[in-house]
N, C-alpha and C. Protein backbone atom coordinates (compact mmCIF):
# COMPACT_ATOMS: atom_id res chain seq x y z
N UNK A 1 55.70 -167.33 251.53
CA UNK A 1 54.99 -166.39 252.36
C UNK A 1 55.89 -165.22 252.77
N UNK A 2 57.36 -165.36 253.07
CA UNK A 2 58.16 -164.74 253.65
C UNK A 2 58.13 -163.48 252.20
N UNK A 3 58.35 -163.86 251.20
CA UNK A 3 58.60 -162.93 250.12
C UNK A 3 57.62 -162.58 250.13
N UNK A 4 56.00 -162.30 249.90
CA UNK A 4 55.00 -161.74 250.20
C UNK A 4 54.95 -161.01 250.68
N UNK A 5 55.65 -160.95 252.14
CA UNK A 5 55.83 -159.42 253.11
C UNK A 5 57.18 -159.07 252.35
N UNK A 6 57.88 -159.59 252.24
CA UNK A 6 59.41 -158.33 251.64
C UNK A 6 58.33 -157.92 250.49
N UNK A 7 58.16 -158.24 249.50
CA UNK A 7 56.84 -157.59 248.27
C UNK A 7 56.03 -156.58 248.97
N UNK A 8 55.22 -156.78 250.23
CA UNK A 8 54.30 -156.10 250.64
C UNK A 8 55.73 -154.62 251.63
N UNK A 9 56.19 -154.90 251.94
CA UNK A 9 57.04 -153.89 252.29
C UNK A 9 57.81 -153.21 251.66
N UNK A 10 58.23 -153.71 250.27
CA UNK A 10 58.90 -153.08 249.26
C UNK A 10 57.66 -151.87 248.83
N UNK A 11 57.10 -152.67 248.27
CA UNK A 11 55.34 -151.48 247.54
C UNK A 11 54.94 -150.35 248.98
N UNK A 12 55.04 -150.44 250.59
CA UNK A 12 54.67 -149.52 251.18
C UNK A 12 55.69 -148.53 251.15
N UNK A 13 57.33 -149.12 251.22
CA UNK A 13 58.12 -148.00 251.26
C UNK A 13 58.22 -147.15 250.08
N UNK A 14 58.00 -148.14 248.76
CA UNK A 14 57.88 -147.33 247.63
C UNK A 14 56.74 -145.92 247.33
N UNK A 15 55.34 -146.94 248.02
CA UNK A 15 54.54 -145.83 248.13
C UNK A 15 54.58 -144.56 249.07
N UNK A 16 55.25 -144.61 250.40
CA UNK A 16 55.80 -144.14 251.55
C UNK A 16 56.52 -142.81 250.56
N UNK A 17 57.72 -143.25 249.90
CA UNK A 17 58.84 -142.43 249.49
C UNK A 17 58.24 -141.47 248.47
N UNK A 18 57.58 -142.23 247.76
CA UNK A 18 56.63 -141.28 246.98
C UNK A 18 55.69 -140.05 247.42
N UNK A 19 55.43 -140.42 248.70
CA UNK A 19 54.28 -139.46 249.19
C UNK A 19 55.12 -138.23 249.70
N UNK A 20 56.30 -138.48 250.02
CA UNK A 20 56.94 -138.06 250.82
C UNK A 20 57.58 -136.95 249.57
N UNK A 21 58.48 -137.66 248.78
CA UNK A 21 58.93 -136.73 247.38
C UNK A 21 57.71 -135.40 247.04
N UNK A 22 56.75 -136.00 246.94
CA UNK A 22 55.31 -135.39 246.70
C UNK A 22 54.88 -134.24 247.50
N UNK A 23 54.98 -134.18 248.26
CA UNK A 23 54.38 -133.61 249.26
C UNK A 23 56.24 -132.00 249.69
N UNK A 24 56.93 -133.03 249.24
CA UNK A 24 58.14 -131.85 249.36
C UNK A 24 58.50 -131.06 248.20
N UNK A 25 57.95 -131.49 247.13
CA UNK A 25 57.71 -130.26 245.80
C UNK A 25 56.85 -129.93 246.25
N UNK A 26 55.76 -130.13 246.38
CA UNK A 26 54.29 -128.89 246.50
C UNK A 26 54.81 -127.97 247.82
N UNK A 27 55.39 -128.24 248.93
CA UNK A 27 55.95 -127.33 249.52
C UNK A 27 57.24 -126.19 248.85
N UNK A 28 57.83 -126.46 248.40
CA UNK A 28 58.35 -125.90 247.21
C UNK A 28 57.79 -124.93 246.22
N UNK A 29 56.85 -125.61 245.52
CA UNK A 29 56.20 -124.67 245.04
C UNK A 29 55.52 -123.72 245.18
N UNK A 30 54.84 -124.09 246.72
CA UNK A 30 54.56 -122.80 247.50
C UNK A 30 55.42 -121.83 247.95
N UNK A 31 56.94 -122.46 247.96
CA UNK A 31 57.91 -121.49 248.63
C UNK A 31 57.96 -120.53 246.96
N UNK A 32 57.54 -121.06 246.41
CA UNK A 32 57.94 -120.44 244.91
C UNK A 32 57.02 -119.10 244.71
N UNK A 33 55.73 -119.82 244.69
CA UNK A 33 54.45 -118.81 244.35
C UNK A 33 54.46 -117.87 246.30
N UNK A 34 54.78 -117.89 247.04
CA UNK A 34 54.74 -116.99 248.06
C UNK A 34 56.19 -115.76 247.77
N UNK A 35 57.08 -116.33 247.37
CA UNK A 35 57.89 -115.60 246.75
C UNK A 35 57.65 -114.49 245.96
N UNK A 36 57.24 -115.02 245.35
CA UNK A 36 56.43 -114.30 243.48
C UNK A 36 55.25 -113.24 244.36
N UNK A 37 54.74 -113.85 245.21
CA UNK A 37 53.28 -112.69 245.50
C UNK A 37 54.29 -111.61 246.44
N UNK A 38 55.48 -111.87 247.47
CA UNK A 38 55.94 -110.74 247.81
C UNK A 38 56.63 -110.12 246.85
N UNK A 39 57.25 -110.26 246.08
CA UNK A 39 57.75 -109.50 244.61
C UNK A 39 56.53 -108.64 244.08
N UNK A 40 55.70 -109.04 243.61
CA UNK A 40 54.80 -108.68 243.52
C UNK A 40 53.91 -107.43 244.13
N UNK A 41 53.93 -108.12 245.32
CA UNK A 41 53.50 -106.49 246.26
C UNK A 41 54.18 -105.42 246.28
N UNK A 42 55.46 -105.96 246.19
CA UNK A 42 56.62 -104.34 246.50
C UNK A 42 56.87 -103.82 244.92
N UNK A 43 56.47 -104.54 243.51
CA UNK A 43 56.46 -103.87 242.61
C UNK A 43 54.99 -103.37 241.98
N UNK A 44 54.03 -103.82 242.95
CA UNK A 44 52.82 -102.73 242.26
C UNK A 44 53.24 -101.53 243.93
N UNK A 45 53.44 -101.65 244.45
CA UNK A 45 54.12 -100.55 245.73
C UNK A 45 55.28 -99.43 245.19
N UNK A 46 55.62 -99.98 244.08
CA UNK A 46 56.67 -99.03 243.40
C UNK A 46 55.87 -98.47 242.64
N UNK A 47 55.21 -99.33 241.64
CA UNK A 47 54.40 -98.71 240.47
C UNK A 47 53.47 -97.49 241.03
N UNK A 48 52.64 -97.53 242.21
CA UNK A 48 52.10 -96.90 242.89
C UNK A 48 52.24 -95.52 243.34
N UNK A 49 54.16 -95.65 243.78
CA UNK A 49 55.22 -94.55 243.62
C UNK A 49 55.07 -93.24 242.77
N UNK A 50 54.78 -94.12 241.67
CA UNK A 50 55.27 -93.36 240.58
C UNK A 50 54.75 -92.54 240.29
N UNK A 51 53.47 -92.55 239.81
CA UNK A 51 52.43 -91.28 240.01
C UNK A 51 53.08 -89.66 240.77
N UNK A 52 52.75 -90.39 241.70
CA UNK A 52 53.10 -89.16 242.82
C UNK A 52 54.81 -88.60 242.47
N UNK A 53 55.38 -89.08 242.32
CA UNK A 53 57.21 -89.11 241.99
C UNK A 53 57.22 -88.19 240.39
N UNK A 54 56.09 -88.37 239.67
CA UNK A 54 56.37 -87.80 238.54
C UNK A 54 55.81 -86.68 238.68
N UNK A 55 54.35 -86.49 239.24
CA UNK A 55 53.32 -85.16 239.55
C UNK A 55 54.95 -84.28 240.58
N UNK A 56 55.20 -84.81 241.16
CA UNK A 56 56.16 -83.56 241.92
C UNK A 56 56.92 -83.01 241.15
N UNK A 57 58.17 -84.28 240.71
CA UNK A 57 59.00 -83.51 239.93
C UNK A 57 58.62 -82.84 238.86
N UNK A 58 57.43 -83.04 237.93
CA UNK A 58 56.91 -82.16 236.95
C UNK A 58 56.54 -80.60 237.48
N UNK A 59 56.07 -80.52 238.93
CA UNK A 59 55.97 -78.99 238.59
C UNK A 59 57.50 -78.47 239.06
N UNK A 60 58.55 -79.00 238.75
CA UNK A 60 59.72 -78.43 238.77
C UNK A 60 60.69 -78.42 237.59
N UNK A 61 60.10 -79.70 236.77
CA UNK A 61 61.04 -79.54 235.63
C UNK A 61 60.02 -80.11 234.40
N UNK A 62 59.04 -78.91 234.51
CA UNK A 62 58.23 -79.68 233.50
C UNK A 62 58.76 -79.43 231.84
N UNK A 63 59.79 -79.40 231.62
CA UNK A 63 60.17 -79.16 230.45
C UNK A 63 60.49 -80.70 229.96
N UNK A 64 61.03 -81.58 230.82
CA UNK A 64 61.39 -82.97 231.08
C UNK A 64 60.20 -84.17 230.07
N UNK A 65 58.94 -83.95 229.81
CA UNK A 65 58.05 -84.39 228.92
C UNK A 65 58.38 -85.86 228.64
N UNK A 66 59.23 -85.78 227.89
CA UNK A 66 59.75 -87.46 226.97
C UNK A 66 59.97 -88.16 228.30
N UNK A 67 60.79 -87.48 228.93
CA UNK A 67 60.90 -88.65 230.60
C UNK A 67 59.64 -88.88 231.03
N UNK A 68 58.77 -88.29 231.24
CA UNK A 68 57.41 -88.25 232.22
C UNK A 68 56.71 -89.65 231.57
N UNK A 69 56.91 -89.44 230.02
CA UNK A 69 56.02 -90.15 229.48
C UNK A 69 56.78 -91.52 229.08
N UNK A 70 58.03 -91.49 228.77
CA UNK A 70 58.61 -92.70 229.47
C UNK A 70 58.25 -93.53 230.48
N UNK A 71 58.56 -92.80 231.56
CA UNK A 71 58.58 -93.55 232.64
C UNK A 71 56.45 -94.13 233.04
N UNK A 72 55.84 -93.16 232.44
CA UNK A 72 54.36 -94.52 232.58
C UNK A 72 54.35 -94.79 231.95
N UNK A 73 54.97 -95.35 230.36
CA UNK A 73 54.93 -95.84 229.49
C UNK A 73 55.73 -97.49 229.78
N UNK A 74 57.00 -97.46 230.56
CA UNK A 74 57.16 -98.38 231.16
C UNK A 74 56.41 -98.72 232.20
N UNK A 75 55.85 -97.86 232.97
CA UNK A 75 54.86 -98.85 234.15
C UNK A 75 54.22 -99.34 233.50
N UNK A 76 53.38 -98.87 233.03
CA UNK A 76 52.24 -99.66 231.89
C UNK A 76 52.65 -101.02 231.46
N UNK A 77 54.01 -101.23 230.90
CA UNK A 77 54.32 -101.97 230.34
C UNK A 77 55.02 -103.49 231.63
N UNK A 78 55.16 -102.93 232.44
CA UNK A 78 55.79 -103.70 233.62
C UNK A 78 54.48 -104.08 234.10
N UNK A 79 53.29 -103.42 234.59
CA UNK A 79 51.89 -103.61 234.76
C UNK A 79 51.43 -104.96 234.21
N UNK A 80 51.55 -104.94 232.91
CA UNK A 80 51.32 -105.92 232.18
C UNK A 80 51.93 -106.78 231.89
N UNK A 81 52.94 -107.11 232.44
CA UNK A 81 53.64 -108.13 231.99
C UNK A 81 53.32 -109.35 232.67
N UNK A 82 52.65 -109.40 233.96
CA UNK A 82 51.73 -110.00 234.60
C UNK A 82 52.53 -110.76 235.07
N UNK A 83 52.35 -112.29 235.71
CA UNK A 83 53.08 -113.42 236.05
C UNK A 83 54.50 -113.97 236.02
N UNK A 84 54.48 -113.83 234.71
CA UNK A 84 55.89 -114.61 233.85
C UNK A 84 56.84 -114.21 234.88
N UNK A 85 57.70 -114.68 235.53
CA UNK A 85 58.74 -114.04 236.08
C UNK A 85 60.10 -113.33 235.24
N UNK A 86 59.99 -114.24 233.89
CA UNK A 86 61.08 -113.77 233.21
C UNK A 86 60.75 -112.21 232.83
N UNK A 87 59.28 -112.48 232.01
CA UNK A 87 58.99 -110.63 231.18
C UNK A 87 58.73 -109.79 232.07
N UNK A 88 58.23 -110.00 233.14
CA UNK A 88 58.05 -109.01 234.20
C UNK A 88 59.74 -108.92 234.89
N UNK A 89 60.77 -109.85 234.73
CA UNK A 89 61.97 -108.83 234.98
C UNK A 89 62.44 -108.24 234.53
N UNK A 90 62.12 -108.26 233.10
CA UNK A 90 62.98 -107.38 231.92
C UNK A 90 62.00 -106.48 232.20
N UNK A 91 60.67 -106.26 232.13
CA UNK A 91 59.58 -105.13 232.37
C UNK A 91 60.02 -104.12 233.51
N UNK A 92 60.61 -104.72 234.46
CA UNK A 92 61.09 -104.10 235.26
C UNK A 92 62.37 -103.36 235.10
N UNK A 93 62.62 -104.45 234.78
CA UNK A 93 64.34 -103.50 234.61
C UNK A 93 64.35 -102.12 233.57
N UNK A 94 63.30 -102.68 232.52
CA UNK A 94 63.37 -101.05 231.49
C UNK A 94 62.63 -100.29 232.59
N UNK A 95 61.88 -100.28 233.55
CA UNK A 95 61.16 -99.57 234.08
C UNK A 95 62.38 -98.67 235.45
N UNK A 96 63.54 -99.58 235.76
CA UNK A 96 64.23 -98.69 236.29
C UNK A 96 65.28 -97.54 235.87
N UNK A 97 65.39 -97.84 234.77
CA UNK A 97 66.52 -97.04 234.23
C UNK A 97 65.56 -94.99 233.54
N UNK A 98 64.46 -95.27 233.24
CA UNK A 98 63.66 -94.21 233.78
C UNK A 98 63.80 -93.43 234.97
N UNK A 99 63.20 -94.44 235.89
CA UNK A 99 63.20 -93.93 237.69
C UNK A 99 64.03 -93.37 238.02
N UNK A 100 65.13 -94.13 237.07
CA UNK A 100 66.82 -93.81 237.67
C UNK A 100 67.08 -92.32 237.58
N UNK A 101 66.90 -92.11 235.88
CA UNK A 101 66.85 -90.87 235.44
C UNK A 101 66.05 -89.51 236.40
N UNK A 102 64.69 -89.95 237.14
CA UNK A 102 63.95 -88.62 237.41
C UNK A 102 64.38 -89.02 238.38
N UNK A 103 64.57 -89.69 239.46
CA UNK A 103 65.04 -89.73 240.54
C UNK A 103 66.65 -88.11 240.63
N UNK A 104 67.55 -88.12 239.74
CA UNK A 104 68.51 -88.04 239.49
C UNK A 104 68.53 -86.61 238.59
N UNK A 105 67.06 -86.26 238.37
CA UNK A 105 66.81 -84.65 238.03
C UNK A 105 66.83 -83.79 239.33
N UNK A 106 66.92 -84.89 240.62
CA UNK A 106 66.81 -83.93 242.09
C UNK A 106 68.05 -83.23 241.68
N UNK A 107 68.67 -83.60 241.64
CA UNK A 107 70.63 -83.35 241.14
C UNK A 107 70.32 -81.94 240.60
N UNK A 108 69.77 -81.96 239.44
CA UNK A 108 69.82 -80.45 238.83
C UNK A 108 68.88 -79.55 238.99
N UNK A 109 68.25 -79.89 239.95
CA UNK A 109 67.01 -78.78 240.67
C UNK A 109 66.92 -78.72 241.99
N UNK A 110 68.05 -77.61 242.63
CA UNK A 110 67.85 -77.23 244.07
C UNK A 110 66.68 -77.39 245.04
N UNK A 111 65.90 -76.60 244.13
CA UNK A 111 64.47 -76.33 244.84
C UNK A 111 63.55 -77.72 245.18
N UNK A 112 63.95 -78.59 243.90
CA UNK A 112 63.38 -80.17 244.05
C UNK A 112 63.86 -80.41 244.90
N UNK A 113 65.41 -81.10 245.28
CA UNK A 113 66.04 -81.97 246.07
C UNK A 113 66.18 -81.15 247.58
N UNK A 114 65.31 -79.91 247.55
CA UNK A 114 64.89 -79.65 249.05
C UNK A 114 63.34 -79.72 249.18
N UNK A 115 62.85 -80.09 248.21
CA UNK A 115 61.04 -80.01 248.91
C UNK A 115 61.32 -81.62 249.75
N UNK A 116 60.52 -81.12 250.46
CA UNK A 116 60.41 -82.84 251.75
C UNK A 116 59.54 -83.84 250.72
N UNK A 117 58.62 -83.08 249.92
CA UNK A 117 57.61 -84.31 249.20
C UNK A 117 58.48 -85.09 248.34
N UNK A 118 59.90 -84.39 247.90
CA UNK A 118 60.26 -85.39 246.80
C UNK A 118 61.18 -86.15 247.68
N UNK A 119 61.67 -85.53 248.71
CA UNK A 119 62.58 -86.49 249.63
C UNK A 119 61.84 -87.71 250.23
N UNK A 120 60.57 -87.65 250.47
CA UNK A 120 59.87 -88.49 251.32
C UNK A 120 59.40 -89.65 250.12
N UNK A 121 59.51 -89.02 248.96
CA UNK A 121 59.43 -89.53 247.46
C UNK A 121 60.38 -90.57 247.32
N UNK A 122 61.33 -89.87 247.57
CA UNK A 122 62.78 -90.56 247.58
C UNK A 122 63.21 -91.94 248.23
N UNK A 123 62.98 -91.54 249.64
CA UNK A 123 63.26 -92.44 250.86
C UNK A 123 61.94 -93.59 250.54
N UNK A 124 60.82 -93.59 250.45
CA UNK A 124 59.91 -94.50 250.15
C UNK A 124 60.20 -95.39 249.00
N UNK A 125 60.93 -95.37 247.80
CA UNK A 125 61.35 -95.50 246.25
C UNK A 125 62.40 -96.22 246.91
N UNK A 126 63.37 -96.00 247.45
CA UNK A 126 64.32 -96.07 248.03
C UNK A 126 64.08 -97.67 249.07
N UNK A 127 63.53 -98.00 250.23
CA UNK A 127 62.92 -98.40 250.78
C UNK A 127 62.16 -99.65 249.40
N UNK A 128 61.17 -99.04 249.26
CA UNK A 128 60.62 -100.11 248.00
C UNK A 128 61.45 -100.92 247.23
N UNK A 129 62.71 -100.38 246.67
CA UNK A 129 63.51 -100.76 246.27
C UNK A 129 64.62 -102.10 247.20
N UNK A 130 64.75 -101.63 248.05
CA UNK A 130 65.40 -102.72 248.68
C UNK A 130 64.96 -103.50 249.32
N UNK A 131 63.43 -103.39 249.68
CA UNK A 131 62.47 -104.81 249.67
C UNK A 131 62.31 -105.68 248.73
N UNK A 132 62.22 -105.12 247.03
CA UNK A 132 62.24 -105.80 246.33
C UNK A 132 63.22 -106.65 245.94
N UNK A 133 64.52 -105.93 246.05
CA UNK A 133 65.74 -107.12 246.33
C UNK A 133 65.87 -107.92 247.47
N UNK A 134 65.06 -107.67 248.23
CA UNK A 134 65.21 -108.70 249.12
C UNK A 134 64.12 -110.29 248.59
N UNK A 135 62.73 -109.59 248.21
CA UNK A 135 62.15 -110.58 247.61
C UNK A 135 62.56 -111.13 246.55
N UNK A 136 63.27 -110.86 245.86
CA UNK A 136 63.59 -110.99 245.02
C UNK A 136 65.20 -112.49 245.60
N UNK A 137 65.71 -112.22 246.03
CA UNK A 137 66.61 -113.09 246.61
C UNK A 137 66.23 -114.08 247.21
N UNK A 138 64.49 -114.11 248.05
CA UNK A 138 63.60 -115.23 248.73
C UNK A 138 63.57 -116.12 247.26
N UNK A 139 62.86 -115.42 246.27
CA UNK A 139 62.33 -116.00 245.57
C UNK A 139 63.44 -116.74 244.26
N UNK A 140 64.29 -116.60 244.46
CA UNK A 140 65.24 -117.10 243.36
C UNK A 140 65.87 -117.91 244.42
N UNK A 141 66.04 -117.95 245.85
CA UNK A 141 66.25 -119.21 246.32
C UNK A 141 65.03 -120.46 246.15
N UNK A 142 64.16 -119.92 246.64
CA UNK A 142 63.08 -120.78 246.65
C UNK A 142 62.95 -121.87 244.64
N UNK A 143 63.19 -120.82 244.01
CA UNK A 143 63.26 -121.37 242.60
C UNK A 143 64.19 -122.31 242.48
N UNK A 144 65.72 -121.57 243.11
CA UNK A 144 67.06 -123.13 243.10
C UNK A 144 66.09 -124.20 243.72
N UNK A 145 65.81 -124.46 244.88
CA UNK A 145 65.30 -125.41 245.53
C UNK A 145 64.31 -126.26 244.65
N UNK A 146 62.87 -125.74 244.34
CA UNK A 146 62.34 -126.31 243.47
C UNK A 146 62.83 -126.85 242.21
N UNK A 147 63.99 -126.42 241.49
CA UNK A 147 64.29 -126.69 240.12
C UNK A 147 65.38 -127.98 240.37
N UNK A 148 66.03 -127.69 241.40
CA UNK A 148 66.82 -128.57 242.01
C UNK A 148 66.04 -130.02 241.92
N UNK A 149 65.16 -129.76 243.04
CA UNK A 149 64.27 -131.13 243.32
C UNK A 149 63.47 -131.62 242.16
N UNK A 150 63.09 -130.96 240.99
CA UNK A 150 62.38 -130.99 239.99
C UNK A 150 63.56 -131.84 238.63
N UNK A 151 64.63 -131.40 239.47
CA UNK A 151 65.71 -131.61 238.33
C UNK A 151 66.42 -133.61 238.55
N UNK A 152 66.60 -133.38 239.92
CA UNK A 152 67.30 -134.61 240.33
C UNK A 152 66.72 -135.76 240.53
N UNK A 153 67.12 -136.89 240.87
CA UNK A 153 66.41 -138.51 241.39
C UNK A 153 66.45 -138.35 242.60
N UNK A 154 65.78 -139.07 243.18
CA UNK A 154 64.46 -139.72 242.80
C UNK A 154 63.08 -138.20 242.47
N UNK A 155 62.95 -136.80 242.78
CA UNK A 155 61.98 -136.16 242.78
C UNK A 155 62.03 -136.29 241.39
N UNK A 156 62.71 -136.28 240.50
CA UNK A 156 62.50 -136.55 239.34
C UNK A 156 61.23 -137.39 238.33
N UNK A 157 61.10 -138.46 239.19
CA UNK A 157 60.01 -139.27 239.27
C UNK A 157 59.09 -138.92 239.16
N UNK A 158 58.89 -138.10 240.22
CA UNK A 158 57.32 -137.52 240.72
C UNK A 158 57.20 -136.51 239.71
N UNK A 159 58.03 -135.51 239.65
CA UNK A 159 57.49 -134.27 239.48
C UNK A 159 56.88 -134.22 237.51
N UNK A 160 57.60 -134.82 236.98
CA UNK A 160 56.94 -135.21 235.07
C UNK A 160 55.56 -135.31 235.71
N UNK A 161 54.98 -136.43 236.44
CA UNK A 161 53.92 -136.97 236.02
C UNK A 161 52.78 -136.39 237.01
N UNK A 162 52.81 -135.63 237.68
CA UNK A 162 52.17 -134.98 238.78
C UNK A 162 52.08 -133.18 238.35
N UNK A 163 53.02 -132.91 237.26
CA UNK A 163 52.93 -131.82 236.99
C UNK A 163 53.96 -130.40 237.21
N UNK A 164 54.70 -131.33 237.74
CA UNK A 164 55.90 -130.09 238.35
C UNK A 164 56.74 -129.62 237.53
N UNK A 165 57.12 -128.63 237.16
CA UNK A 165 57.76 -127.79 236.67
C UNK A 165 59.03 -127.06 236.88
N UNK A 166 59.77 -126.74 236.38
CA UNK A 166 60.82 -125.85 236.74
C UNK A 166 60.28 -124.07 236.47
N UNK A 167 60.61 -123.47 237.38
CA UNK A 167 60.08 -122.03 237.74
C UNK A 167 61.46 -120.87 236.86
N UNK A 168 60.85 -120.26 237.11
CA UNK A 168 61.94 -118.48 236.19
C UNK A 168 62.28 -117.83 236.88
N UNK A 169 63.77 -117.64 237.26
CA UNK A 169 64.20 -116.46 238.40
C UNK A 169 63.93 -115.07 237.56
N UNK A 170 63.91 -114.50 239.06
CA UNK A 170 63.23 -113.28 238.28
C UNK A 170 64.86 -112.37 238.41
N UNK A 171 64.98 -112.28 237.26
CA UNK A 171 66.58 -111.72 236.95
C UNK A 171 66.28 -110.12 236.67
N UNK A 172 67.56 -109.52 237.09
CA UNK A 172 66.85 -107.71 236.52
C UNK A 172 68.64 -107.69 235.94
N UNK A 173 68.70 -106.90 234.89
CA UNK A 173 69.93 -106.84 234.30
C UNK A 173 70.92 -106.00 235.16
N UNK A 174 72.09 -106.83 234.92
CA UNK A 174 73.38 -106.22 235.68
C UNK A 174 73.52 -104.82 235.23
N UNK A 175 73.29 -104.52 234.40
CA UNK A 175 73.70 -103.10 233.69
C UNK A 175 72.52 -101.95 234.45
N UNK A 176 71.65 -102.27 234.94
CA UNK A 176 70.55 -101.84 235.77
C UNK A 176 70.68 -101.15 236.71
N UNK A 177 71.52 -101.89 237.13
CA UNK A 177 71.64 -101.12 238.88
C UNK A 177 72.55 -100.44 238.65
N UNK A 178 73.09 -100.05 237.60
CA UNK A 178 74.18 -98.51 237.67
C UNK A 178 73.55 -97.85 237.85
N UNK A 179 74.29 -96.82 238.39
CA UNK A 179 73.70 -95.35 238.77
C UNK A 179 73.58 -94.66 237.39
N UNK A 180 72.25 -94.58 236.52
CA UNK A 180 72.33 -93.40 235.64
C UNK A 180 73.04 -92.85 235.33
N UNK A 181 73.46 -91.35 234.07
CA UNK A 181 73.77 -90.94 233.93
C UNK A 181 72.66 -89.88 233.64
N UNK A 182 72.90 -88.52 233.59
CA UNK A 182 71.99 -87.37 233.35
C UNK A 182 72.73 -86.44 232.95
N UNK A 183 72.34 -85.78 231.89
CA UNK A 183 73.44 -84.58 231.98
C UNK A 183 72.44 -83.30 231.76
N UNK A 184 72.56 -82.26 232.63
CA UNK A 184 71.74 -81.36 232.79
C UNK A 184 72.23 -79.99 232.54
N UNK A 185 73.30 -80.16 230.96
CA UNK A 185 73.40 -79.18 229.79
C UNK A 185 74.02 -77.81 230.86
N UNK A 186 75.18 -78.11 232.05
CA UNK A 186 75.24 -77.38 232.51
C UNK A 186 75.46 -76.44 233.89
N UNK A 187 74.18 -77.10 234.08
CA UNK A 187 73.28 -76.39 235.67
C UNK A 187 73.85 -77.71 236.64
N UNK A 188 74.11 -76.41 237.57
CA UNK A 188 74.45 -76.66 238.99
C UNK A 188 73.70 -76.48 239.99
């Protein structure tokens, strides 16, 4: 009889530990997908940017063409890259080294880098930008955590047969965040 209850107490803590493993990935995974939707917001908030960022600087350097059409040629393409965290970082990242560029035509057009619309252009881009690294840092913690628990014993257990997954930091290339180069044949 005595082993009956150690049996019957073994199977509740087992089931106990289980619920418990269970219930701390799906929190996880929410830390994952809440991550991903603020990323998300601050890069259709950039994409949004852009429009307006290109209509200005075009009536100042509309000779610039191949850039203009670059740079929505990468939104477009960042647009679509939808979910994936991986292709939407590379989507992104070709999409900054554009920005970088017209951002960085203020440089060779006086008259630009004093209108307030492209400054206010600026500071907003600017701003957008370092929200997104910030989400971006939520969300690649939140990913260690889940991949962690997804990775090790006992969550290990749970997570194969319940469905859990390991998630995609959303990486943007080191070579990215340099500051451009532009050379503007010149002009001061």
């Amino acid at each position: 009889m005595a082993a009956l209850f150690v049996l019957i107490g073994v199977l509740v803590l087992l089931v106990v530990t289980a619920i418990i493993l269970y219930n701390n990935l799906v929190a996880k995974r929410q830390m994952v997908n809440n991550g991903w939707a603020d990323i998300d917001v601050q890069l259709k908030r950039r994409a949004d940017l852009i429009p307006s960022l290109v209509a200005t600087v075009r009536g100042y350097a509309s000779h610039e063409r191949q850039l203009f059409e670059e740079v929505v040629e990468k939104r477009n393409q960042a647009r679509a890259a939808g979910d994936d965290a991986a292709a939407r970082g590379a989507a992104e990242s070709a999409l900054s080294r554009p920005i970088g560029k017209l951002i960085a035509l203020g440089e060779g057009y006086p008259e630009l880098k004093a209108s307030a619309n492209f400054k206010d252009l600026q500071d907003d881009l600017s701003d957008t930008e370092n929200k997104i690294e910030m989400a971006r840092r939520f969300y690649n913690g939140a990913v260690r955590e889940l991949n962690t628990a997804v990775e090790t014993f006992p969550g290990s257990l749970i997570a194969g047969p319940f469905g859990f997954h390991q998630a995609a930091y959303f990486e943007i290339e080191t070579a990215d965040r340099a500051l451009p180069e532009v050379d503007f044949g010149g002009k001061s």
